[in-house]
C-alpha atoms as a PDB file:
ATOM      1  CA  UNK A   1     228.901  30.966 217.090  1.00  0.00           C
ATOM      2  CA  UNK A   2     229.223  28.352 220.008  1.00  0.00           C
ATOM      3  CA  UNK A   3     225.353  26.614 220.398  1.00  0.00           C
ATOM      4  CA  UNK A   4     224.738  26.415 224.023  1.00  0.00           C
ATOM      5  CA  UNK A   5     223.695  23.454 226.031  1.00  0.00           C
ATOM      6  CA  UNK A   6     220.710  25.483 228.187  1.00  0.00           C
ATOM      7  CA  UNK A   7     217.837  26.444 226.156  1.00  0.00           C
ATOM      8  CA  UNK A   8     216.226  29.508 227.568  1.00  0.00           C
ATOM      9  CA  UNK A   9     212.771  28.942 229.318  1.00  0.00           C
ATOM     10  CA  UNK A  10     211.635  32.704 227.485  1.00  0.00           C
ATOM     11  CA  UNK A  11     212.951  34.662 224.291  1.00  0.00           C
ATOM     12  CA  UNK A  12     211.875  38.293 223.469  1.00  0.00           C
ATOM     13  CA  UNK A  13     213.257  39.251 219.934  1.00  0.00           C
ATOM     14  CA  UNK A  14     213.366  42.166 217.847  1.00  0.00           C
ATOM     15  CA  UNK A  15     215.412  44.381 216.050  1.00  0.00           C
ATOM     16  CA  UNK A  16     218.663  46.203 217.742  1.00  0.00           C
ATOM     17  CA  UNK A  17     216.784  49.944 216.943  1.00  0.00           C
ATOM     18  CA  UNK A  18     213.010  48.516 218.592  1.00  0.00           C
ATOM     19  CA  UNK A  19     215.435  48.134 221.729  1.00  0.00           C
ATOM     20  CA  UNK A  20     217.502  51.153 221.720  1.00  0.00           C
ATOM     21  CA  UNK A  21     213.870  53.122 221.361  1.00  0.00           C
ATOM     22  CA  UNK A  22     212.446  51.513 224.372  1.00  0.00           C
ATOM     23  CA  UNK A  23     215.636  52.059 226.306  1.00  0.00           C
ATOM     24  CA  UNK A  24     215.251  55.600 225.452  1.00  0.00           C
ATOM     25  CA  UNK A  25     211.797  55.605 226.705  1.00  0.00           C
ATOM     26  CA  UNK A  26     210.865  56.302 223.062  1.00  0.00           C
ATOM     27  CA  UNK A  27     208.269  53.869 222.319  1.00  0.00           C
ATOM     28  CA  UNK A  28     205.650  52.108 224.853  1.00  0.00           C
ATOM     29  CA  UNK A  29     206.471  47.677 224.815  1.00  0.00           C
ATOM     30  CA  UNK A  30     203.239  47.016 223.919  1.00  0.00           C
ATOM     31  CA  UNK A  31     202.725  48.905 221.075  1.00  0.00           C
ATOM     32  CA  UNK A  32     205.766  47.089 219.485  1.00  0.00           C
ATOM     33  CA  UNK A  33     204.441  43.673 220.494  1.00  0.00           C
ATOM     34  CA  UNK A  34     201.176  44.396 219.059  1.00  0.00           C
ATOM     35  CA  UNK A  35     202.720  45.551 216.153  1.00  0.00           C
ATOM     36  CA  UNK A  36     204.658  42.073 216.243  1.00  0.00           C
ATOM     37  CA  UNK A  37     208.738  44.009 215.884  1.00  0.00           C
ATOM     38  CA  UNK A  38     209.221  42.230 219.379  1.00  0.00           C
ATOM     39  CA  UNK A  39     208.193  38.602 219.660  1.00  0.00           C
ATOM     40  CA  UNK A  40     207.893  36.276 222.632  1.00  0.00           C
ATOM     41  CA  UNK A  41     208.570  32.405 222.041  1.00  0.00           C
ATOM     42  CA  UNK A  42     208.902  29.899 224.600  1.00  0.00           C
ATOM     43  CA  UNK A  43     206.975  30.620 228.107  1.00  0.00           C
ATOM     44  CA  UNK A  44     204.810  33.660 226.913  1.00  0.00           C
ATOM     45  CA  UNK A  45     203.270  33.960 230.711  1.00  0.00           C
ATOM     46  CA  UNK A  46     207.158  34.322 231.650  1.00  0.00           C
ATOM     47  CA  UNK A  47     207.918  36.730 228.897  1.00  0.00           C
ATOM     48  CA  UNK A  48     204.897  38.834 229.669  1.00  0.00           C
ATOM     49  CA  UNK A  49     205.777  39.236 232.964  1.00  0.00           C
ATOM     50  CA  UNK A  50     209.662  39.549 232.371  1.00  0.00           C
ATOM     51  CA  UNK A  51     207.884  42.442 230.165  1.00  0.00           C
ATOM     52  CA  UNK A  52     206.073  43.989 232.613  1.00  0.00           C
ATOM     53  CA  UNK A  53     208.878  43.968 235.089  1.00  0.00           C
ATOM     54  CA  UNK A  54     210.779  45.675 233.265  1.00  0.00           C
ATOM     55  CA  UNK A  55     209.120  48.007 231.421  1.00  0.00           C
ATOM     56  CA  UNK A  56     206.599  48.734 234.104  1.00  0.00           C
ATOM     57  CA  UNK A  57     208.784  50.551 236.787  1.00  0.00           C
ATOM     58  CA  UNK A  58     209.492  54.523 235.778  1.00  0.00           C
ATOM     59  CA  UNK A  59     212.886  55.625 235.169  1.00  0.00           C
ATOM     60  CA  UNK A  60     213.826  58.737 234.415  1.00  0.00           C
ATOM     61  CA  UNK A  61     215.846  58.084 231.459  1.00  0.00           C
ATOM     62  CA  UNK A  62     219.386  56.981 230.669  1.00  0.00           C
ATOM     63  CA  UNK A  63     222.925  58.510 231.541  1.00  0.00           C
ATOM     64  CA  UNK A  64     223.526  61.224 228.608  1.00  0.00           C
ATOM     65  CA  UNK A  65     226.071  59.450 227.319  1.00  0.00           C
ATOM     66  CA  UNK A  66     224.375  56.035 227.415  1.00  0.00           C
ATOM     67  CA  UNK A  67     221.865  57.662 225.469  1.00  0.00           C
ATOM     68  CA  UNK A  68     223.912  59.478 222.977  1.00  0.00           C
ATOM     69  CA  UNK A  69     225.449  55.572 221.937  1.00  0.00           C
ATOM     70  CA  UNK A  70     222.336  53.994 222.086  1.00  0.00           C
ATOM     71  CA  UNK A  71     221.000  56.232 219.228  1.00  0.00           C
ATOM     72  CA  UNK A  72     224.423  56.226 217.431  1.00  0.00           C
ATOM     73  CA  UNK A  73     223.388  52.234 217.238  1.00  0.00           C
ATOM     74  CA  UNK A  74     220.062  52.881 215.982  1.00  0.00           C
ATOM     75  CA  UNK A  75     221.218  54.961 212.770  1.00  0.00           C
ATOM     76  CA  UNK A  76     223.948  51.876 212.180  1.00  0.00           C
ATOM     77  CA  UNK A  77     221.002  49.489 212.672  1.00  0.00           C
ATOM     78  CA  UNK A  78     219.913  48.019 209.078  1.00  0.00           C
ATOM     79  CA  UNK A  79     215.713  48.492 208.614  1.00  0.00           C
ATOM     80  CA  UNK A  80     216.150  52.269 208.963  1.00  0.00           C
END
């Protein structure tokens, strides 16, 4: 892994399967920050509203196919 030279202003983390959920309109962002499985570090006012950006518009859910690979991630994603 190559360290890069720009450190990001804002970092959301969590676990590859917390993502694929919320992609699939599965889970609601907040409930997984209060539950702590997605972390902001860095700018938190930036993150929150990087958050709310792009959570907070409806979409009316992914291409089928994106969708079927996004949950063939989640049952090769460790924490089961």
């Amino acid at each position: 892994m190559m360290a890069s030279a720009v450190k990001p202003d804002v970092c959301i983390r969590g676990r590859l399967r917390d993502f694929v959920a919320l992609a699939n309109q599965e889970v609601d962002p907040d409930t997984l920050f209060f539950r702590r499985r997605l972390q902001i570090s860095g700018d938190t006012d930036l993150g929150l509203q990087v958050k709310n950006l792009m959570f907070g518009t409806e979409i009316t859910g992914l291409p089928r196919t994106l969708s079927r690979v996004l949950q063939q991630l989640m049952e090769f994603s460790p924490g089961k």
